[in-house]
Protein backbone atom coordinates (compact mmCIF):
# COMPACT_ATOMS: atom_id res chain seq x y z
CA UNK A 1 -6.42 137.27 78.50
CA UNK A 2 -9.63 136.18 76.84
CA UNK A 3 -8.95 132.46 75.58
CA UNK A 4 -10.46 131.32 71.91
CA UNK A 5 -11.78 127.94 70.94
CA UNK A 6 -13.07 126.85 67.58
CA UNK A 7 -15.43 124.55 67.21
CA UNK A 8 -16.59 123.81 63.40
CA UNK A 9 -19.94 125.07 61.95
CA UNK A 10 -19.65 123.21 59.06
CA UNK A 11 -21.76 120.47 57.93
CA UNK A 12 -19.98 117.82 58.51
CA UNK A 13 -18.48 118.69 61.89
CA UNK A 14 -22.40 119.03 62.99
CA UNK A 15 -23.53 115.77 61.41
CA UNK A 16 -20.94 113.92 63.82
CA UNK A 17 -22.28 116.04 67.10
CA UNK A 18 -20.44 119.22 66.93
CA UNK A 19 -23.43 121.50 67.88
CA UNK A 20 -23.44 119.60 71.32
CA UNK A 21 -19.82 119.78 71.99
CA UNK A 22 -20.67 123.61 71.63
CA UNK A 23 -23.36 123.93 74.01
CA UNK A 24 -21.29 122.10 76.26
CA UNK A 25 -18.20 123.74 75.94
CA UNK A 26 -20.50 126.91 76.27
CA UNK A 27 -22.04 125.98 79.35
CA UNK A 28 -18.50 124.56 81.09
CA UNK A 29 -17.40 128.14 80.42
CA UNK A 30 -20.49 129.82 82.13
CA UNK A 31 -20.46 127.72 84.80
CA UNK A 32 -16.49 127.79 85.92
CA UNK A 33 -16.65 131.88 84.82
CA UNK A 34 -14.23 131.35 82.54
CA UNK A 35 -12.58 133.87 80.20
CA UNK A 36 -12.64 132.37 77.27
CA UNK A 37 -15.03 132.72 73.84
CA UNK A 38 -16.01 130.58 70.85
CA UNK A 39 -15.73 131.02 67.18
CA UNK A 40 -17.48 128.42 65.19
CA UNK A 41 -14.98 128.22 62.14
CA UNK A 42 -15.33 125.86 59.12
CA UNK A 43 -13.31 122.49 59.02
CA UNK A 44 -10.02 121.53 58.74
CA UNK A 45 -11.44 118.94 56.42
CA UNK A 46 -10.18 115.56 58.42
CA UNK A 47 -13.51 114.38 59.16
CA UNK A 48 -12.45 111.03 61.05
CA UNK A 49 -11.09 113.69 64.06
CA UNK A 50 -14.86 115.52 63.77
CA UNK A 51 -15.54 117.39 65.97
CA UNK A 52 -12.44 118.69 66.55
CA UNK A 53 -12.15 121.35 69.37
CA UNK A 54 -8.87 123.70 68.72
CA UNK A 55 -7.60 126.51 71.16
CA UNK A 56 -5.41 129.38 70.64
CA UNK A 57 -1.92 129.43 72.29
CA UNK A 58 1.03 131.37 72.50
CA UNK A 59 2.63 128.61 70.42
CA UNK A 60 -0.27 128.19 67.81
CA UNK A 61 -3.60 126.55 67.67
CA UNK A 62 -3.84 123.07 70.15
CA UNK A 63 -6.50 120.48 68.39
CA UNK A 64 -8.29 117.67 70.32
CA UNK A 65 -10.53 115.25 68.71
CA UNK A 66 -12.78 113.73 67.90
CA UNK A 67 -14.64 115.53 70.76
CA UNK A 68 -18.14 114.72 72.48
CA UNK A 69 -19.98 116.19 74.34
CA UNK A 70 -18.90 114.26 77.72
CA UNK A 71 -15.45 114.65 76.90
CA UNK A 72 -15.89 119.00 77.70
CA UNK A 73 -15.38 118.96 81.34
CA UNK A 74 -12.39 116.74 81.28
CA UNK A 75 -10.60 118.15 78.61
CA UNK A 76 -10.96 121.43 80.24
CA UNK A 77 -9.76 119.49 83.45
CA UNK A 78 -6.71 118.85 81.71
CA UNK A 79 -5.70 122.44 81.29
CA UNK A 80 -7.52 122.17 77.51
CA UNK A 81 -7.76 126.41 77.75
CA UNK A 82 -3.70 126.34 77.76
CA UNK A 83 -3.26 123.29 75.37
CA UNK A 84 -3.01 120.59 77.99
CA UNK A 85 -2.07 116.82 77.03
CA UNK A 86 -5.20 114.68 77.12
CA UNK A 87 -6.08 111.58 75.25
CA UNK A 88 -7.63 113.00 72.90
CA UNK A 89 -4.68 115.66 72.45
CA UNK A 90 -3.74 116.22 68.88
CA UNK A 91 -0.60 118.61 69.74
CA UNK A 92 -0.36 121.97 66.99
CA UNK A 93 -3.05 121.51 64.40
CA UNK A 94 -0.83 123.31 61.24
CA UNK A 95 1.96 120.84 61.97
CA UNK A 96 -0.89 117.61 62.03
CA UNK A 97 0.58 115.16 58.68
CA UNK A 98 -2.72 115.58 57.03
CA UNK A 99 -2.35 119.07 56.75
CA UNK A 100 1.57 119.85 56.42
CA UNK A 101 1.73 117.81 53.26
CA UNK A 102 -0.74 119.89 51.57
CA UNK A 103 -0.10 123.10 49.07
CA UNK A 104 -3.55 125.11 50.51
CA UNK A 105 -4.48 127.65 48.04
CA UNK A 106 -8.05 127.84 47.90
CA UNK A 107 -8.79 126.22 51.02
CA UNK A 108 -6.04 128.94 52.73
CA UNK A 109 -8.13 130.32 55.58
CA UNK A 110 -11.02 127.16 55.83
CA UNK A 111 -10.91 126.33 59.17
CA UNK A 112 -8.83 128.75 60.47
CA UNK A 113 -10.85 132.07 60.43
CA UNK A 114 -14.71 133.16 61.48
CA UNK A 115 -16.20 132.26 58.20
CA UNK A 116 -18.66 135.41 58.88
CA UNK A 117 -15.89 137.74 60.00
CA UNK A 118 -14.85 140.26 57.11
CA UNK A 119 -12.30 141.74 59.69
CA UNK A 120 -11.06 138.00 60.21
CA UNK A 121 -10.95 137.30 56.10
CA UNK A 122 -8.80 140.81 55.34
CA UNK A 123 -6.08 139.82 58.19
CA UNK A 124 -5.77 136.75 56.50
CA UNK A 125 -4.80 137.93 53.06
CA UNK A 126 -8.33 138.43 51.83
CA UNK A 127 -9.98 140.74 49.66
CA UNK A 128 -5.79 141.46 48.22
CA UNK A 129 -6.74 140.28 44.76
CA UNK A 130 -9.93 142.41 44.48
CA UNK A 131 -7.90 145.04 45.33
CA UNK A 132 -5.35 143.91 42.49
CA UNK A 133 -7.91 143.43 40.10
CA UNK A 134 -9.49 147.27 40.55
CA UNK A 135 -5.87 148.35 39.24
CA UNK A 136 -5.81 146.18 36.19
CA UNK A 137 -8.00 146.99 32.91
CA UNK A 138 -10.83 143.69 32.80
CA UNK A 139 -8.58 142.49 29.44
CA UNK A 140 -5.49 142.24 31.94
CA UNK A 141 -7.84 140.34 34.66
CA UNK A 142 -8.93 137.95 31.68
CA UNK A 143 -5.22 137.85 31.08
CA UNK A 144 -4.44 136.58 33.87
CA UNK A 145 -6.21 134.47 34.97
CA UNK A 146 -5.46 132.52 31.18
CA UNK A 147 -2.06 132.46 31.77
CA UNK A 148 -2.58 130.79 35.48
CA UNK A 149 -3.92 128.10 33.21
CA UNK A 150 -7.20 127.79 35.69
CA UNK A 151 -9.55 125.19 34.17
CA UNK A 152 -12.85 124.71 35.44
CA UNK A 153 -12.95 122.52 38.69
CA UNK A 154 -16.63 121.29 38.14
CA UNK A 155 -15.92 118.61 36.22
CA UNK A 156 -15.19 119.75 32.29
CA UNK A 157 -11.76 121.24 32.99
CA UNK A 158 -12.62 123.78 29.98
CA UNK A 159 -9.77 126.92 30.66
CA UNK A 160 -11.52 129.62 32.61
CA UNK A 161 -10.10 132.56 30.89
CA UNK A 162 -11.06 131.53 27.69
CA UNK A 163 -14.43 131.38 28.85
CA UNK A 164 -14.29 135.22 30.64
CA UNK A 165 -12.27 136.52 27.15
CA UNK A 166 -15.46 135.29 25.19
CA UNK A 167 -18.23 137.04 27.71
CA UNK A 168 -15.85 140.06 27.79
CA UNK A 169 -16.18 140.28 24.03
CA UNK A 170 -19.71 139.92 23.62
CA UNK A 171 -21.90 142.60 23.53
CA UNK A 172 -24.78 143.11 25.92
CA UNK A 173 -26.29 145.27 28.07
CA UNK A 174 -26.66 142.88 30.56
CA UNK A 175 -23.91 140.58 31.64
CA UNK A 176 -24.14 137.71 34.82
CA UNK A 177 -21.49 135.41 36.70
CA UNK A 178 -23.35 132.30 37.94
CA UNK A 179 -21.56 130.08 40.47
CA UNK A 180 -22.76 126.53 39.82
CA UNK A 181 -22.67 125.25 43.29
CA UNK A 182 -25.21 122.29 42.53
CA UNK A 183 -22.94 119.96 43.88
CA UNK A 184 -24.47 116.40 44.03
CA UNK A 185 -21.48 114.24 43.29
CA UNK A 186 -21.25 111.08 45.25
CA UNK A 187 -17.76 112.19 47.56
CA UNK A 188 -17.59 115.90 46.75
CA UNK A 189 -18.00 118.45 49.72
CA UNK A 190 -15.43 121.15 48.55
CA UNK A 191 -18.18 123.26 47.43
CA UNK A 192 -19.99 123.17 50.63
CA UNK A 193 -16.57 123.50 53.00
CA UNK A 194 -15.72 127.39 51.07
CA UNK A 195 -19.27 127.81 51.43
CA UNK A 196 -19.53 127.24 55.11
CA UNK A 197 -16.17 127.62 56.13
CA UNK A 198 -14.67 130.57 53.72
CA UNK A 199 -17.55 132.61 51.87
CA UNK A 200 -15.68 135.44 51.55
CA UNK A 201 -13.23 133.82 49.26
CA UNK A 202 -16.43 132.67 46.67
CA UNK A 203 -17.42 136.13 46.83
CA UNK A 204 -14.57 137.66 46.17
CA UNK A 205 -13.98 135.46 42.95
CA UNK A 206 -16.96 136.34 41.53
CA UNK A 207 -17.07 139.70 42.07
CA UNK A 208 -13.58 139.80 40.16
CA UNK A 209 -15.39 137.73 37.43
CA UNK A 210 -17.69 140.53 37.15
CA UNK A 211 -15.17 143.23 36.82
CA UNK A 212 -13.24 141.17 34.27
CA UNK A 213 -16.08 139.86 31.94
CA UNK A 214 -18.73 144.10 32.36
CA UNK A 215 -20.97 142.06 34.82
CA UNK A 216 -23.02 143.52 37.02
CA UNK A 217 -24.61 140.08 38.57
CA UNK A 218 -24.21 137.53 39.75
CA UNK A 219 -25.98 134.36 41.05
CA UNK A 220 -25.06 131.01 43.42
CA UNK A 221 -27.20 128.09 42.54
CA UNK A 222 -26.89 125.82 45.20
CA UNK A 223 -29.25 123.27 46.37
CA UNK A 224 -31.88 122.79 48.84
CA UNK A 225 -29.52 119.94 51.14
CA UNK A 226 -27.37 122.59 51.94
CA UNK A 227 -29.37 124.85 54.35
CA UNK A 228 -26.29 125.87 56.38
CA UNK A 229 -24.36 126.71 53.39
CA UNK A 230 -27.16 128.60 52.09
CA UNK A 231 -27.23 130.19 55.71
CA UNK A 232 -23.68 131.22 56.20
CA UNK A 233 -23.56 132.68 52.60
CA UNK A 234 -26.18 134.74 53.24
CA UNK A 235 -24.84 136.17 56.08
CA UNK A 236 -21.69 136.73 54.67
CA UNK A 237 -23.35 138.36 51.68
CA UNK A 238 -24.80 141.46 53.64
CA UNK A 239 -21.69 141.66 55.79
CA UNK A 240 -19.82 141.98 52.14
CA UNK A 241 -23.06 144.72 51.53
CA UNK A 242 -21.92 146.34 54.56
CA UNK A 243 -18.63 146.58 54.20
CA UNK A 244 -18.46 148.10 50.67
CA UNK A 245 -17.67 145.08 49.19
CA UNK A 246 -20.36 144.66 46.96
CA UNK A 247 -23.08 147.21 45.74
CA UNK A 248 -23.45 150.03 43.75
CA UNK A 249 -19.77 151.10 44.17
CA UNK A 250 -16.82 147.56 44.67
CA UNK A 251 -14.28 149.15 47.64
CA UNK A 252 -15.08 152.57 46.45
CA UNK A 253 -14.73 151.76 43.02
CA UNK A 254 -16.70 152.96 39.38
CA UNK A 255 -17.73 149.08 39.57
CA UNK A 256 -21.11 147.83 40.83
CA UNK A 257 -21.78 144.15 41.50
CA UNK A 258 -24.45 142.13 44.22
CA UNK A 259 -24.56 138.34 44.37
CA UNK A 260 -27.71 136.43 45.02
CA UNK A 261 -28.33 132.82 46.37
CA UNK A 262 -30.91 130.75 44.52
CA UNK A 263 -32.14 127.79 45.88
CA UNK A 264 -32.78 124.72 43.39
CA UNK A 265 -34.82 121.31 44.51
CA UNK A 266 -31.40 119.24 44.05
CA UNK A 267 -31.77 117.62 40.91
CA UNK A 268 -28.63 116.07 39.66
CA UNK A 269 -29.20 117.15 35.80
CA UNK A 270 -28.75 120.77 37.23
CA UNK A 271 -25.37 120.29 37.75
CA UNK A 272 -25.30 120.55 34.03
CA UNK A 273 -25.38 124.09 32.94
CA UNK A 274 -27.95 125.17 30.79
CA UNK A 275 -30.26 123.04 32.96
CA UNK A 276 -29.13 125.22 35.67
CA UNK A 277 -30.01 128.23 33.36
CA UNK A 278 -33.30 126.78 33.30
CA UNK A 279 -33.97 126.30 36.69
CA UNK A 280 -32.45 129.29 37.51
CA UNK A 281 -35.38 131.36 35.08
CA UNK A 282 -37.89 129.44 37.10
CA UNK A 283 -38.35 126.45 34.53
CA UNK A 284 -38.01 122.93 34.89
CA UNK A 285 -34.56 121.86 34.76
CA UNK A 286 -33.82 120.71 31.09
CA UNK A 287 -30.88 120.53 28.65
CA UNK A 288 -30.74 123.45 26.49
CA UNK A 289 -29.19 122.37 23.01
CA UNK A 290 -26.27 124.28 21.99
CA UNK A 291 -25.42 126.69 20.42
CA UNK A 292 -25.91 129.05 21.39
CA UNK A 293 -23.24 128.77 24.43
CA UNK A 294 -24.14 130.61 27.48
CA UNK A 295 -21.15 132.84 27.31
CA UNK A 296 -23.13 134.30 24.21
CA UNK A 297 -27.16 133.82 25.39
CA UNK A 298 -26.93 132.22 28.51
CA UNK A 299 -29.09 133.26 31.97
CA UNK A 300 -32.32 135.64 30.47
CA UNK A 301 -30.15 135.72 27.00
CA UNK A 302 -27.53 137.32 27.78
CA UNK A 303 -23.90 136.93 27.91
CA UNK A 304 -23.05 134.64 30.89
CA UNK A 305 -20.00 133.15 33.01
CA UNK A 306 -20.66 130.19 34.38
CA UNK A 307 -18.29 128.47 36.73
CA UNK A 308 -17.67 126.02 39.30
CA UNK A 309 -17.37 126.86 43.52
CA UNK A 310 -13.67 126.42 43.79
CA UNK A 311 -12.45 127.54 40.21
CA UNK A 312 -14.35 130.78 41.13
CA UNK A 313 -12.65 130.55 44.77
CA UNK A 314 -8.97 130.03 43.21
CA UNK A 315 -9.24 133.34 41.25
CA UNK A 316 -8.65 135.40 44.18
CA UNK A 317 -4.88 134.09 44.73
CA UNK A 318 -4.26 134.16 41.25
CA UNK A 319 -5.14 137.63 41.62
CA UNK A 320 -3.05 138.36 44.49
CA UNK A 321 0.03 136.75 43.96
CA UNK A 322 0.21 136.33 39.94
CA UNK A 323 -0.68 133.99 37.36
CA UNK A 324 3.27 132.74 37.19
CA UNK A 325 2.91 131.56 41.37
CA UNK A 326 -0.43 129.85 40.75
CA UNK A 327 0.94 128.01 37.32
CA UNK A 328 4.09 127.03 38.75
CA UNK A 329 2.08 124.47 40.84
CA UNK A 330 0.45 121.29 39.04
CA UNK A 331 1.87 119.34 35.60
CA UNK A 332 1.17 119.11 31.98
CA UNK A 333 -2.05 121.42 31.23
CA UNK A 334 -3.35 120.99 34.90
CA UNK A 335 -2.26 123.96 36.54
CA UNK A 336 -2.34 124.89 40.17
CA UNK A 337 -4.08 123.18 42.81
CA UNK A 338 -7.20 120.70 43.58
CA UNK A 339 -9.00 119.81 46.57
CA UNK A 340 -8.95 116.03 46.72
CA UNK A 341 -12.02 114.90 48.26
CA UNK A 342 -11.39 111.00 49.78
CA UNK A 343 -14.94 109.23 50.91
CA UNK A 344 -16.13 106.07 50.83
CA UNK A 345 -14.65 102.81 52.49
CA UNK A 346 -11.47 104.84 53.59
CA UNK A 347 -9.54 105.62 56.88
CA UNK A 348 -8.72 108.97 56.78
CA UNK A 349 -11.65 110.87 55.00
CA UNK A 350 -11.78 114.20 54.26
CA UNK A 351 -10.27 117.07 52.25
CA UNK A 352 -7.08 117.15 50.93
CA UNK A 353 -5.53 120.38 48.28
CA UNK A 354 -2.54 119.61 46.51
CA UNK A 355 -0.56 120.16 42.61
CA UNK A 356 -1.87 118.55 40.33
CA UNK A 357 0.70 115.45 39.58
CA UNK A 358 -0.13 113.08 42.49
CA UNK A 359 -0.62 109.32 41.62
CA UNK A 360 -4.01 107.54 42.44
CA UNK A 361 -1.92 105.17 44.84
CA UNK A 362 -0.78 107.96 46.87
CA UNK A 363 -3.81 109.59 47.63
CA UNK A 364 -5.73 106.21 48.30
CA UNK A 365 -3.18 104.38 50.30
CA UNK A 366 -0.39 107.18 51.46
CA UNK A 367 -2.82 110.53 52.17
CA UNK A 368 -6.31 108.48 52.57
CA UNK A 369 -4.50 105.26 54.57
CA UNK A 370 -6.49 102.44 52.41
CA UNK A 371 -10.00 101.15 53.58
CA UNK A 372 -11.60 101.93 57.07
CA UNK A 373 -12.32 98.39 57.46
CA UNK A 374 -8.72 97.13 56.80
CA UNK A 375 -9.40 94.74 53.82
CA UNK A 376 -8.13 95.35 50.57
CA UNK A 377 -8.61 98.12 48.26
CA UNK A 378 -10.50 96.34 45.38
CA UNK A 379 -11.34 100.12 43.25
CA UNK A 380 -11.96 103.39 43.27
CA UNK A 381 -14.46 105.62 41.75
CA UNK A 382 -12.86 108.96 40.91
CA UNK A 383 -15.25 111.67 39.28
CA UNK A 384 -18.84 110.94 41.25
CA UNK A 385 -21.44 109.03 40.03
CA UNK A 386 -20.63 109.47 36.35
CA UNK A 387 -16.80 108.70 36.95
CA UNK A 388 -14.60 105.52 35.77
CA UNK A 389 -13.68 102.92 38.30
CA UNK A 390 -9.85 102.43 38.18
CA UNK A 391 -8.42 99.19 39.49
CA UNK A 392 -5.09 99.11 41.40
CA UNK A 393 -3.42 98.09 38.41
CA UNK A 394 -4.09 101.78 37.26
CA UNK A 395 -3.01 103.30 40.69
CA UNK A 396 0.40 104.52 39.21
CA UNK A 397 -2.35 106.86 37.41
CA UNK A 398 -1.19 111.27 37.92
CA UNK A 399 -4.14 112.66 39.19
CA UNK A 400 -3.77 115.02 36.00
CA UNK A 401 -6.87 115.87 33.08
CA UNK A 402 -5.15 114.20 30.59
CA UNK A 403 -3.71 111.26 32.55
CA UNK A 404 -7.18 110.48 33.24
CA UNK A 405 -8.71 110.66 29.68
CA UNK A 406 -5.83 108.50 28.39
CA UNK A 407 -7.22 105.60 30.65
CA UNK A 408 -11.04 106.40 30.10
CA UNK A 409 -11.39 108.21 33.16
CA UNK A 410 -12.41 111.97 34.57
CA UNK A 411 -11.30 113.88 37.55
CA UNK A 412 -14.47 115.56 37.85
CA UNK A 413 -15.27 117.55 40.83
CA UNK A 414 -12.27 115.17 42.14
CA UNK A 415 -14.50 112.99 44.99
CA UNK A 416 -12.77 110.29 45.41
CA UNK A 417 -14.89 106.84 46.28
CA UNK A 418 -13.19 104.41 47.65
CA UNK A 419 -14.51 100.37 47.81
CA UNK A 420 -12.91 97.25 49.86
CA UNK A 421 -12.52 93.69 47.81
CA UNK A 422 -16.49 93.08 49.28
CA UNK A 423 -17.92 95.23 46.55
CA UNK A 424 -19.16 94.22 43.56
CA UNK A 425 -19.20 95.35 40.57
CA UNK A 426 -21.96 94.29 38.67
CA UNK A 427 -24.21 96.01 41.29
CA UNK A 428 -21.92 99.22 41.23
CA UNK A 429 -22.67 99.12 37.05
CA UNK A 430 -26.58 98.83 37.69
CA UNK A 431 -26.23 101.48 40.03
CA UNK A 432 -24.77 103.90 37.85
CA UNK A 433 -27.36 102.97 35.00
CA UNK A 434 -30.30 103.25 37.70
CA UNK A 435 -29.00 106.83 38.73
CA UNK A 436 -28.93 107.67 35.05
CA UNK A 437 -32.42 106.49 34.76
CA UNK A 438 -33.91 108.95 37.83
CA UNK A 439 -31.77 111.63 37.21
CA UNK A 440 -32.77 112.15 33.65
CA UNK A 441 -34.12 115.11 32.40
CA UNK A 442 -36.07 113.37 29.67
CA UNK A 443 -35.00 115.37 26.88
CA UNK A 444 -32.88 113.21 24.85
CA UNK A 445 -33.72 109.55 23.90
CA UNK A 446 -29.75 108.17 24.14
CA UNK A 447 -29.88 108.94 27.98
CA UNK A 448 -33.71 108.65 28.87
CA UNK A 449 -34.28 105.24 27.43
CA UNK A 450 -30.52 103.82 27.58
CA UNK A 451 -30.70 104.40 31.06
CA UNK A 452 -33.58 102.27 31.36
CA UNK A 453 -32.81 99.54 29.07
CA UNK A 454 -29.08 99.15 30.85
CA UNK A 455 -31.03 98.64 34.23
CA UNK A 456 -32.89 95.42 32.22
CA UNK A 457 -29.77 94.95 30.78
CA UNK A 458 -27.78 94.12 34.21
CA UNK A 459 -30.61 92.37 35.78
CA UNK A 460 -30.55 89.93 32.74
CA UNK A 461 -26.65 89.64 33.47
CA UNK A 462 -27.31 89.38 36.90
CA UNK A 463 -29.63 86.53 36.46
CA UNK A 464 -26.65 84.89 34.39
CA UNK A 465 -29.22 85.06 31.33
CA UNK A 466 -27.59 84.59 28.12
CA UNK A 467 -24.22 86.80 29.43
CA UNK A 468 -22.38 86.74 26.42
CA UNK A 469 -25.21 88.21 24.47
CA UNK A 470 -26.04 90.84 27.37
CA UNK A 471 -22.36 92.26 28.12
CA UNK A 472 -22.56 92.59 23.84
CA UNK A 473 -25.86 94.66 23.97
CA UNK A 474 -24.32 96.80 26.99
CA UNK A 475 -21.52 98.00 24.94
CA UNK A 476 -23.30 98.86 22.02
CA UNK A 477 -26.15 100.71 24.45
CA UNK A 478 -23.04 102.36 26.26
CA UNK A 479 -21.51 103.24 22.88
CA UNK A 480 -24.69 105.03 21.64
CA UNK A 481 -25.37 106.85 25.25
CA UNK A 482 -22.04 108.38 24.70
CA UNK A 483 -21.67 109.28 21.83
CA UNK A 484 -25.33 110.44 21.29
CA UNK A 485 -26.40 112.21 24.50
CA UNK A 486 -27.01 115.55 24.50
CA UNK A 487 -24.98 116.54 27.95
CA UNK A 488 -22.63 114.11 30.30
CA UNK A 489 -24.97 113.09 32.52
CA UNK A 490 -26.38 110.15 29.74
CA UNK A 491 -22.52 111.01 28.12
CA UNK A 492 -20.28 109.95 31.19
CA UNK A 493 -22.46 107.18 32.42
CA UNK A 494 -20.82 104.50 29.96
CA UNK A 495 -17.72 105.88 32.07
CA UNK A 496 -18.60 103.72 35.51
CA UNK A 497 -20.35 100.87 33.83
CA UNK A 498 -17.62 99.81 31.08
CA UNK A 499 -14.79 100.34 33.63
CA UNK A 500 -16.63 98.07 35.63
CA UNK A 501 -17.26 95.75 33.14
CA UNK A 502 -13.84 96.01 31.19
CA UNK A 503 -11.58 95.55 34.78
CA UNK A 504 -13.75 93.50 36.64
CA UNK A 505 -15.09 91.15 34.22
CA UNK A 506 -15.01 88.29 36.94
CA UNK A 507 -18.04 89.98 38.55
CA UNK A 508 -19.98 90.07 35.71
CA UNK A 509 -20.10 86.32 35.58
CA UNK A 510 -22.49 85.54 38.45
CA UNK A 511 -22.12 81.87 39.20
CA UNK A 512 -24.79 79.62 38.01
CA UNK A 513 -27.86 79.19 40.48
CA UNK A 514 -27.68 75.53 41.55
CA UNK A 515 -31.19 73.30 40.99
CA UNK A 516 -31.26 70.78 43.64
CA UNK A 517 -31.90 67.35 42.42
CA UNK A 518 -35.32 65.95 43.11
């Protein structure tokens, strides 16, 4: 009997050596003529055990890790092909804490099947809401996926259906889904795990979008740091040709839909969406005003969807087993499921999908285990970049839309930053004005020249110039970026700099330089 290991192809796996433990693994097999294969699956998500080697069993899959490259012929010493104890032994993967705790929805099948294996994706449930969706009439897809109460996951949290009922409504004789997969969040790599390690499940979203909404189109705009995400979807794209997924006729259907990737240089701004638009018509990436919305004249005019990686990748379920399952999950008007991302200064990083409802305190300290370096948690930045920095006194915070506006925060694209008591805060504020500063697009004044002033701003604060004066003329600039930007990338940065400032005043008081006496 032919004996299966997975080793991850994903990203992150192969930033921590997994491509080696491969080759090695590989060559242990040649060279004791061993029965045995490998399928390089995406990640489980628990990056602190990458690589992490798992073997199929009569009793489920056996994990080991984290696995180099000298650890192969020992492991496989230890009777690794039949699940054999070894230090490095992590006993059955699916009953790992990490993993049991979590409600995985989207993220059902990452790590567990070939992400380039059609075959693999349909015995795993895939491709069933597709085949749902061909039954219904596009008003009853748009239905439901409104009454799953799906809100964007990129950030906005604007309710998806709403969006597809307003495409679906508009005339045109073109129509396109875009997939906004410009993720450049500090601590987001959802996008990037369904990309390498469950394409199938992106394309099948969007290929429902198109049914729903009369599009024929549709686009992924990722960026140029992900060439193995751009690599796998590819792949996965002509197998999805092959297979009669897409094309002129969708699993032998009247409906015709193809998906292309397009590449953009990684500018942050593009995240936005009409300055992916832009960039995706071969322009510089730029804020278009609005109106008109892009579900009216969005990509070459006409009537455009554009949404996130995973909300696109949490239609398929929805699909499959109803709108009432999906919103049963969640609280208040955050429905379903989201796929925490934990990073920073934390012990157990990596990706973790549960309801809605969750308090900041349990995912920092219960799911994420507090700080790698054992000191104390001091904040944590929640939303990327542009996202609030909530103290500890707010860690009894749901990790819920609402919840999180009520306390001047975002979810986001839900990364989760996490900093030790060493960190300080007036740097992390300068920070978020410099990134504002680069990352403009230039078109409006409120973000182009705020951005620039706050940087003076700081550095007169951090020189303890005048600091009652300076944290006055911060508010007022943070006030106007706001409120007068023309998209949330000058709009949310007030978000990380008055959080900063408003529950860590202490570090905005740098202690006076002392003159030595002559």
């Amino acid at each position: 009997m032919t004996v299966t290991f997975y080793v991850p192809r994903d990203s992150g796996a192969l930033a921590l050596g997994a491509e080696k433990v491969a080759r090695s693994l590989q060559a242990e097999i040649d060279t004791r003529n061993l029965d045995a294969r490998i399928v390089r699956n995406g990640s489980r998500g628990m990056y602190w055990l990458e690589p992490m080697v798992e073997v199929e069993t009569p009793n489920g899959r056996i994990a080991y890790g984290p696995v180099k490259a000298s650890d192969v012929a020992a492991l496989l010493d230890n009777g690794m092909a039949e699940g054999g104890v070894h230090p490095l032994w992590l006993g059955l993967i699916d009953h790992h804490p990490f993993l049991a705790k979590q409600t995985r929805l989207t993220f059902a099948r990452c790590g567990i099947t070939d992400p380039v294996s059609l075959e693999d994706y349909r015995v795993n449930a895939g491709l069933r809401g597709l085949e749902n969706a061909l039954k219904l009439t596009p008003a009853e897809i748009v239905a439901q996926v409104t009454e799953s109460g799906l809100r964007g996951r990129g950030g906005a949290g604007f309710p998806t259906g709403i969006k597809w009922k307003t495409v679906l409504e508009t005339a045109g004789s073109q129509k396109y889904i875009v997939c906004n997969a410009d993720e450049g969040d500090s601590g987001t790599f959802a996008d990037r795990m369904i990309m390498e390690g469950d394409p199938f499940v992106l394309i099948e979203g969007m290929t429902i979008a198109g049914i729903a909404v009369g599009a024929t189109k549709g686009y992924i705009y990722t960026r140029s740091e992900y060439p193995h995400a751009i690599a796998v979807m590819n792949e996965a794209l002509q197998i999805a040709r092959e297979g009669g997924v897409l094309g002129s006729s969708v699993l032998g259907s009247s409906y015709a839909f193809d998906i292309e990737v397009r590449v953009g240089a990684g500018a942050y701004v593009c995240g936005e969406e009409t300055a992916l638009l832009e960039s995706l018509e071969g322009r510089r990436g730029i804020v278009r005003a609005k109106p008109p919305l892009p579900a009216h004249k969005g990509l070459f005019g006409k009537p455009t969807v554009i949404n996130n990686v995973i909300s696109l990748a949490s239609v398929p379920v929805i699909l499959d087993k109803g709108a009432p399952f999906y919103k049963d999950f969640g609280m208040g008007r955050s429905r379903g499921t989201i796929p925490l991302q934990i990073a920073g200064n934390v012990k157990y990083g990596g990706l973790f999908e549960a309801a809605f409802g969750l308090t900041l305190g349990e995912i920092v300290d219960d799911i994420g285990g507090g700080t790698a370096t054992g000191r104390p948690v001091k904040a944590v930045q929640v939303g990327g970049p542009l996202g609030a920095y909530f103290p500890r006194e707010l860690f009894d915070t749901p990790f819920d839309y609402e919840a999180f506006a009520a306390r001047d925060g975002l979810i986001g694209h839900a990364g989760l930053v996490v900093f030790d008591d060493s960190v300080d805060m007036l740097k992390q504020a300068r920070f978020a004005m410099e990134f504002c500063a680069i990352e403009s697009c230039g078109k409006c004044t409120p973000c182009r020249i705020g951005s620039t002033r706050g940087v003076e701003v700081v550095d007169r604060l951090s020189a303890n110039i005048e600091p009652d004066k300076q944290i006055e003329v911060l508010t007022a600039l943070c006030n106007t970026m706001k409120f007068g930007s023309l998209c949330a990338l000058g709009g949310f940065t007030p978000y990380p700099v008055m959080s900063a400032l408003t529950h860590f005043p202490e570090d905005f008081r740098p202690a006076p330089i002392a003159v030595a006496a002559e």
